[in-house]
PDB file of N, CA and C in Angstrom:
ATOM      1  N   UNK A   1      15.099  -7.074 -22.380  1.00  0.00           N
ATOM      2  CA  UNK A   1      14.634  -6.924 -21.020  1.00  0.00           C
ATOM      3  C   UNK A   1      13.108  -6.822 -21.034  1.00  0.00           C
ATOM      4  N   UNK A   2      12.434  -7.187 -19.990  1.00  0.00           N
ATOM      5  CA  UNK A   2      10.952  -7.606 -20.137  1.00  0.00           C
ATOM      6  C   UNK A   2      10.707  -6.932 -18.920  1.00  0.00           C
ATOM      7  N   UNK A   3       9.309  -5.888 -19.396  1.00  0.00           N
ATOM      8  CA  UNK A   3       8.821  -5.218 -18.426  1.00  0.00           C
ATOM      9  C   UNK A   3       7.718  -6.222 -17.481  1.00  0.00           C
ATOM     10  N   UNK A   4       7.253  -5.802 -16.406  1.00  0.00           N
ATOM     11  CA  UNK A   4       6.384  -6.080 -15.081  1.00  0.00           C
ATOM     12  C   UNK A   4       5.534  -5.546 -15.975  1.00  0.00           C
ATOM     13  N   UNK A   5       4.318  -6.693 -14.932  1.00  0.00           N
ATOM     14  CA  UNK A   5       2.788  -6.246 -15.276  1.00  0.00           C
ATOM     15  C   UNK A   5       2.868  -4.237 -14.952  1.00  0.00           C
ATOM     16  N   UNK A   6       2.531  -3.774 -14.150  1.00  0.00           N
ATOM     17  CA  UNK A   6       2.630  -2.953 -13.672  1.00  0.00           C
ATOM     18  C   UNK A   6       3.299  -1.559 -14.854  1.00  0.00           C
ATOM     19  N   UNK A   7       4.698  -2.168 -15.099  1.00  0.00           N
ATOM     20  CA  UNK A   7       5.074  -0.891 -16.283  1.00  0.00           C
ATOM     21  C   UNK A   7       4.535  -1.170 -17.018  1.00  0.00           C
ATOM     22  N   UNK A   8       4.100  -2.709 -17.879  1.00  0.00           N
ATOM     23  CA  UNK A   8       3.344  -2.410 -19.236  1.00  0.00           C
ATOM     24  C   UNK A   8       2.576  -1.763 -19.188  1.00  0.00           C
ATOM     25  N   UNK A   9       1.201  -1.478 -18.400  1.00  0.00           N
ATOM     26  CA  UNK A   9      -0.147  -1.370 -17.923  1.00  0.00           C
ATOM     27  C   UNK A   9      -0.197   0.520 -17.875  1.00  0.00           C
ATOM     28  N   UNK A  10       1.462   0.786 -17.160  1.00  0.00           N
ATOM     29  CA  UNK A  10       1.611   2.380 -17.041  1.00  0.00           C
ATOM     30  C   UNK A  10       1.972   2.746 -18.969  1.00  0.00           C
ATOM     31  N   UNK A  11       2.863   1.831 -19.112  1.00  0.00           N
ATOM     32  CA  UNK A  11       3.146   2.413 -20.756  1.00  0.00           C
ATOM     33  C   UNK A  11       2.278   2.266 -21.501  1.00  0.00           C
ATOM     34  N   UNK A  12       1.373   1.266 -21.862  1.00  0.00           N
ATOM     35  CA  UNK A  12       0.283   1.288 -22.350  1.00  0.00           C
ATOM     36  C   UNK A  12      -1.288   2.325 -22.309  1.00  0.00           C
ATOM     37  N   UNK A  13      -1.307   2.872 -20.809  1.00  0.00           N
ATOM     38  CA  UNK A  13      -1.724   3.908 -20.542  1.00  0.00           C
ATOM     39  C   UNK A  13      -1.666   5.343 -21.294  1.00  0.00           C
ATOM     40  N   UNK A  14      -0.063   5.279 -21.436  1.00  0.00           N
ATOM     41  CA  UNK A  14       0.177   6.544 -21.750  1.00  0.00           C
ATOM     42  C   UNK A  14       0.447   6.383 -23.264  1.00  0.00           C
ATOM     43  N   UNK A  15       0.201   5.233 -23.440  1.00  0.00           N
ATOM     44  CA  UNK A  15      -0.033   5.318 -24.820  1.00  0.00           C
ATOM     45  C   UNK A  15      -1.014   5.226 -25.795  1.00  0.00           C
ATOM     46  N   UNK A  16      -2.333   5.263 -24.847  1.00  0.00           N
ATOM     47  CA  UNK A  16      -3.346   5.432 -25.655  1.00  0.00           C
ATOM     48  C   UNK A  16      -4.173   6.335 -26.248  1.00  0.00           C
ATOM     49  N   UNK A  17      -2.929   7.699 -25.783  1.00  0.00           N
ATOM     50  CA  UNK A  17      -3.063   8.912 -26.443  1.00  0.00           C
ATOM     51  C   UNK A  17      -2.136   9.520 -26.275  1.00  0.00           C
ATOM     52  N   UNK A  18      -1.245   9.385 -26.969  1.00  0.00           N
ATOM     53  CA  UNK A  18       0.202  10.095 -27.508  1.00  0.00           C
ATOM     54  C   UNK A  18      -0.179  11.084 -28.049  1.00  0.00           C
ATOM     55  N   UNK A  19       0.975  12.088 -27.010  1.00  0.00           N
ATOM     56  CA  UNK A  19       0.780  13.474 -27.308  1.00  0.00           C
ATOM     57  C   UNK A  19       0.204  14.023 -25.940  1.00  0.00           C
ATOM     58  N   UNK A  20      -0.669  13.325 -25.563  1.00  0.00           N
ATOM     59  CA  UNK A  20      -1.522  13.614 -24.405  1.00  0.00           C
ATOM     60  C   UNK A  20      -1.112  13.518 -23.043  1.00  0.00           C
ATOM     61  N   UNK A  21      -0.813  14.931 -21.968  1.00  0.00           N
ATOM     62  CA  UNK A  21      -0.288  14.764 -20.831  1.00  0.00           C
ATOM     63  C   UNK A  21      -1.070  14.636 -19.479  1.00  0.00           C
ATOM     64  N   UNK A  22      -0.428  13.070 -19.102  1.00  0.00           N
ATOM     65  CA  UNK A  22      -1.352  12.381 -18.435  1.00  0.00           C
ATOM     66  C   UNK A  22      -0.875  13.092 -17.014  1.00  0.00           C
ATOM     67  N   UNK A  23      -1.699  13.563 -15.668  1.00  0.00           N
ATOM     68  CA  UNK A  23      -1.571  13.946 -14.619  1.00  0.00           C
ATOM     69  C   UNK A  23      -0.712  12.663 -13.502  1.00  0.00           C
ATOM     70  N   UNK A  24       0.084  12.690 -12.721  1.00  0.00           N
ATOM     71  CA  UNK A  24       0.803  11.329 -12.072  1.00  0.00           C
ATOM     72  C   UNK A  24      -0.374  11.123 -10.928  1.00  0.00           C
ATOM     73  N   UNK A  25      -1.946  12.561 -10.656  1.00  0.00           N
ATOM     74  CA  UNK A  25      -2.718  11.667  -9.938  1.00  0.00           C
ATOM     75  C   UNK A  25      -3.674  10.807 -11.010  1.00  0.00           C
ATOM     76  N   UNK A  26      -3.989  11.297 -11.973  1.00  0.00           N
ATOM     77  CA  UNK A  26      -4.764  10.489 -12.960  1.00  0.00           C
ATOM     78  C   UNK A  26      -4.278   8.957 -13.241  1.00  0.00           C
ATOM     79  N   UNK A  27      -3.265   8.990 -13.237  1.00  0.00           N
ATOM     80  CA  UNK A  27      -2.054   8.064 -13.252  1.00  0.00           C
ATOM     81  C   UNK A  27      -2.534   6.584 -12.389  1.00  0.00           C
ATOM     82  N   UNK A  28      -2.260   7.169 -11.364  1.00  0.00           N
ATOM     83  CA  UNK A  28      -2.573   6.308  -9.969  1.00  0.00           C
ATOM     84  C   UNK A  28      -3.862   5.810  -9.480  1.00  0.00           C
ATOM     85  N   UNK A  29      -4.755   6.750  -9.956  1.00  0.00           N
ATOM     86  CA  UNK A  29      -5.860   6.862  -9.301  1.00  0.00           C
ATOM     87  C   UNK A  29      -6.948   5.547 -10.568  1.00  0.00           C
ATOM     88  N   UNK A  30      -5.914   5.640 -11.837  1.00  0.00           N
ATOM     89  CA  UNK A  30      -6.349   4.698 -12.528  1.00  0.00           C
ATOM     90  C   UNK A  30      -6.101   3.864 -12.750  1.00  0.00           C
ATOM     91  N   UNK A  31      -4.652   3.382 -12.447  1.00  0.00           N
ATOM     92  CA  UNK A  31      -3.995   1.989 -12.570  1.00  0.00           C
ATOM     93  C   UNK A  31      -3.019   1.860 -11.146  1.00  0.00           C
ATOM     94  N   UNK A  32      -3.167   2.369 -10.464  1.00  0.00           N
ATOM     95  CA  UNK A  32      -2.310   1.965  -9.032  1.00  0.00           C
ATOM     96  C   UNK A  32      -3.346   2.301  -7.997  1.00  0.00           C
ATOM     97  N   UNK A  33      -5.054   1.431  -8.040  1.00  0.00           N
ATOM     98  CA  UNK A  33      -5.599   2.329  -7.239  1.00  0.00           C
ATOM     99  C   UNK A  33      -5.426   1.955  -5.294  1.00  0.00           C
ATOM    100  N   UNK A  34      -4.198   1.123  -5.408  1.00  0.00           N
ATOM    101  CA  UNK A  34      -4.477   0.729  -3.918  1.00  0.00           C
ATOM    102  C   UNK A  34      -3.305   1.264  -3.540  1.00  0.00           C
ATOM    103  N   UNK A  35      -2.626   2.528  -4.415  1.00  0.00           N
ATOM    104  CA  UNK A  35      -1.126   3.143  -3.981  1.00  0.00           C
ATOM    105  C   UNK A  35      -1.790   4.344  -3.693  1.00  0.00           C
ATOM    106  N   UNK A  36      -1.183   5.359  -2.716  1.00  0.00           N
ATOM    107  CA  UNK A  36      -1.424   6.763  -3.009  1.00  0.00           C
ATOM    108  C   UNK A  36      -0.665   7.550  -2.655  1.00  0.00           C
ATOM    109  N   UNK A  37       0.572   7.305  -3.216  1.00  0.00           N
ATOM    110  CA  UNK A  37       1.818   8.076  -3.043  1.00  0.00           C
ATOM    111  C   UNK A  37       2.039   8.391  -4.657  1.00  0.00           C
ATOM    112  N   UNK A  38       1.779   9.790  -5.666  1.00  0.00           N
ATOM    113  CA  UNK A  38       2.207   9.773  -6.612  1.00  0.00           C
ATOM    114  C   UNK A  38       3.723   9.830  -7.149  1.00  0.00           C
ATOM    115  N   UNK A  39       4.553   9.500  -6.411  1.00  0.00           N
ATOM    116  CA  UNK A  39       5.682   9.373  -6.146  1.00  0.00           C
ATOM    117  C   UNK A  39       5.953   7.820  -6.890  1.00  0.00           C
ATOM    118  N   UNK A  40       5.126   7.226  -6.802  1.00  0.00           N
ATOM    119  CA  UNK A  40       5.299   5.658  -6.999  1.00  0.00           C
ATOM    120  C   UNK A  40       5.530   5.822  -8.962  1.00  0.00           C
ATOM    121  N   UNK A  41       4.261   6.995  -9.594  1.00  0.00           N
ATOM    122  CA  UNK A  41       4.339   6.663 -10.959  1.00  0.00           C
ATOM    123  C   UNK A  41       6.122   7.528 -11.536  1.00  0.00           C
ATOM    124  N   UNK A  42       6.724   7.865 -10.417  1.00  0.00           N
ATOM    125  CA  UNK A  42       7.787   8.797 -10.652  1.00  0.00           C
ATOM    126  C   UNK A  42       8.799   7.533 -10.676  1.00  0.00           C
ATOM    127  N   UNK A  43       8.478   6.310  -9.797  1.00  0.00           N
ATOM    128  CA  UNK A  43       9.488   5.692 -10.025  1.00  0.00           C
ATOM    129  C   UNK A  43       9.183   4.297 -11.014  1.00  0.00           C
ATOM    130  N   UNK A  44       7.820   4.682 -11.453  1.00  0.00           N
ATOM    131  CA  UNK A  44       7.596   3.606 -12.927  1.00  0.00           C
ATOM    132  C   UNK A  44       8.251   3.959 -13.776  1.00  0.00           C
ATOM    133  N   UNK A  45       8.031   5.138 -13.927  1.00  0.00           N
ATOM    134  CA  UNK A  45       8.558   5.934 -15.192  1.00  0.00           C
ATOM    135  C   UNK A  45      10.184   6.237 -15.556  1.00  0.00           C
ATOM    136  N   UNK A  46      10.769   6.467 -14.082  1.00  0.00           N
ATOM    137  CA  UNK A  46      12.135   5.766 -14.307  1.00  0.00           C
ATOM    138  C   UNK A  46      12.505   4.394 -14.712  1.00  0.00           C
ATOM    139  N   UNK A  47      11.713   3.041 -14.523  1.00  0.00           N
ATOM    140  CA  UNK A  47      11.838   2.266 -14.840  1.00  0.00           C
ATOM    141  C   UNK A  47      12.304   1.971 -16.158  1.00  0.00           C
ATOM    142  N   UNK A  48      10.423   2.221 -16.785  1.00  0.00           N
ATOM    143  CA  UNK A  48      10.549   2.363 -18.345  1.00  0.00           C
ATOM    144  C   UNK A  48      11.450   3.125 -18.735  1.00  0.00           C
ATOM    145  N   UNK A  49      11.923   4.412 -18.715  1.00  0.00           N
ATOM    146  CA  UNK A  49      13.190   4.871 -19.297  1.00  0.00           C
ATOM    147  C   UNK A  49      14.412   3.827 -18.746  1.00  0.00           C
ATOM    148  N   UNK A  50      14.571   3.245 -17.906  1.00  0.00           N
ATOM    149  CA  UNK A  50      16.359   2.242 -17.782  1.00  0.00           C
ATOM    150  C   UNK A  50      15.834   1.377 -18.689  1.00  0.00           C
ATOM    151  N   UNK A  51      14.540   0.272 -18.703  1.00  0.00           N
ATOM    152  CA  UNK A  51      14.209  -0.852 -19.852  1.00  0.00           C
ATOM    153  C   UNK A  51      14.230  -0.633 -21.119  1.00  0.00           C
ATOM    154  N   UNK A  52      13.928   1.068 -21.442  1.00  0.00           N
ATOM    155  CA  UNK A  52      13.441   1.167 -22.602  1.00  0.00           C
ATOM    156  C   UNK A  52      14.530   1.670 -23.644  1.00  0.00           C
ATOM    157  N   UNK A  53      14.067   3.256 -23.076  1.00  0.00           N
ATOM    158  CA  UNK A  53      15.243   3.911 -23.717  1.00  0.00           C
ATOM    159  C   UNK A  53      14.454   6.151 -22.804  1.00  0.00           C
ATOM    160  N   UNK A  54      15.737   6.246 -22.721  1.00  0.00           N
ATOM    161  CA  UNK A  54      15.490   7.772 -21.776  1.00  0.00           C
ATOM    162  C   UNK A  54      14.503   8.252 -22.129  1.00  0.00           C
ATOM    163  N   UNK A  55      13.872   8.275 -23.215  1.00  0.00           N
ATOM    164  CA  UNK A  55      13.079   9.615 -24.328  1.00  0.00           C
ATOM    165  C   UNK A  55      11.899   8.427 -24.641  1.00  0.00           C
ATOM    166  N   UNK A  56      11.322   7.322 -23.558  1.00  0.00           N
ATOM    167  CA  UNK A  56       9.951   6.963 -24.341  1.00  0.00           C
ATOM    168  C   UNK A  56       8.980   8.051 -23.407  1.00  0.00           C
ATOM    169  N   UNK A  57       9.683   8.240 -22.093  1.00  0.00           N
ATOM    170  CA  UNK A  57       8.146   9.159 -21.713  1.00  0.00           C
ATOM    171  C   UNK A  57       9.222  10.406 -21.265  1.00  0.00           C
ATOM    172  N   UNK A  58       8.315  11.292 -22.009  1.00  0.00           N
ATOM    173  CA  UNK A  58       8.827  13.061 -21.979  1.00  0.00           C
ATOM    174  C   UNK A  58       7.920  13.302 -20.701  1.00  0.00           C
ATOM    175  N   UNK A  59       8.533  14.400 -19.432  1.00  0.00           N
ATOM    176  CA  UNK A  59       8.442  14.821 -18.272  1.00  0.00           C
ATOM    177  C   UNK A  59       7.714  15.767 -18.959  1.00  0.00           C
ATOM    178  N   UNK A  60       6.814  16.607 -18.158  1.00  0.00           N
ATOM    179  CA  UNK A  60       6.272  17.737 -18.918  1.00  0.00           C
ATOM    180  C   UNK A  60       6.224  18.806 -17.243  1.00  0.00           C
ATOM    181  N   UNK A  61       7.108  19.164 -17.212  1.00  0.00           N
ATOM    182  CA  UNK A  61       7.709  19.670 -15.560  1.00  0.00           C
ATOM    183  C   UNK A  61       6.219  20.710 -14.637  1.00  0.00           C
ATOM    184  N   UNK A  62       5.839  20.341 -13.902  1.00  0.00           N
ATOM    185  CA  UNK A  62       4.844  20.663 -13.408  1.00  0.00           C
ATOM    186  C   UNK A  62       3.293  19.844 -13.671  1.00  0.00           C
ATOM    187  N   UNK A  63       3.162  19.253 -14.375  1.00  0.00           N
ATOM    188  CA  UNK A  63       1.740  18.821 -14.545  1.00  0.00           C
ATOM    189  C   UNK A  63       2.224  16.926 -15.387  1.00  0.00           C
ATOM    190  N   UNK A  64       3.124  16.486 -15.617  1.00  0.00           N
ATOM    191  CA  UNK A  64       2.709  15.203 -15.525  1.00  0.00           C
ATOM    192  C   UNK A  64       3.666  14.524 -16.717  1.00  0.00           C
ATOM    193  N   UNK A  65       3.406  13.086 -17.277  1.00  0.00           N
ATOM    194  CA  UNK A  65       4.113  12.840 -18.244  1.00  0.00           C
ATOM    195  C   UNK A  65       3.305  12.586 -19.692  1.00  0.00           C
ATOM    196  N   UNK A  66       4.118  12.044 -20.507  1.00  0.00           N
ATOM    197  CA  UNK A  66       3.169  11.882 -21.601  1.00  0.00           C
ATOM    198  C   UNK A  66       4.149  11.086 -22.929  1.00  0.00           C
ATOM    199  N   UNK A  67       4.133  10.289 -24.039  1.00  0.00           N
ATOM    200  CA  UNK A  67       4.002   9.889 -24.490  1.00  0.00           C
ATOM    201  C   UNK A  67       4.218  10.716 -26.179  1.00  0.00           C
ATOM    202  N   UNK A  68       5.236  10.327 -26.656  1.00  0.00           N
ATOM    203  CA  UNK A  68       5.075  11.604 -28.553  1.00  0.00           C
ATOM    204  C   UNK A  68       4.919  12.885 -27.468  1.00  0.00           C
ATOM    205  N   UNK A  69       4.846  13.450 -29.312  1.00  0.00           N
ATOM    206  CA  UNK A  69       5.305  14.896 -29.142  1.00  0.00           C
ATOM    207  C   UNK A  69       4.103  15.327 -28.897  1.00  0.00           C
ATOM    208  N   UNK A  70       3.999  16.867 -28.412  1.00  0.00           N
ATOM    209  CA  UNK A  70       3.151  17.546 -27.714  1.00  0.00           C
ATOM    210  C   UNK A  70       2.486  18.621 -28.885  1.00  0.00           C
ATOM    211  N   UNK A  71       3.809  18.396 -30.220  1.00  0.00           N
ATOM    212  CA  UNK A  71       3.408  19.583 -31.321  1.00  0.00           C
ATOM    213  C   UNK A  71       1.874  18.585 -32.101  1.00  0.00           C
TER     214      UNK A  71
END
């Protein structure tokens, strides 16, 4: 299955520092800048987990998602 411009651009994001928890306004404000509902990176990120697999982006409950482990 082949991701959209759009999820690569979010997964690639969050992968250019694994480990690192990215904010869903940082999110937007850097690669969705003509959206401003952070709601929108809530439903990228479901995406990539149905394409990918559940566990590529860890929720980090209150402040955002992120990419690897956090240890």
């Amino acid at each position: 299955m082949s991701l959209t411009a759009k999820e690569a651009e979010l997964l690639a994001a969050l992968a250019t520092e694994p480990g690192r928890v990215f904010t869903r306004e940082e999110l937007l404000s850097k690669h969705f800048q003509a959206a401003d509902q952070p709601g929108l990176i809530d439903t990228y990120v479901h995406h990539l987990r149905r394409k990918l697999s559940k566990s590529v982006v860890r929720t980090i409950h209150g402040i955002g998602y992120q990419i690897g482990d956090s240890a």
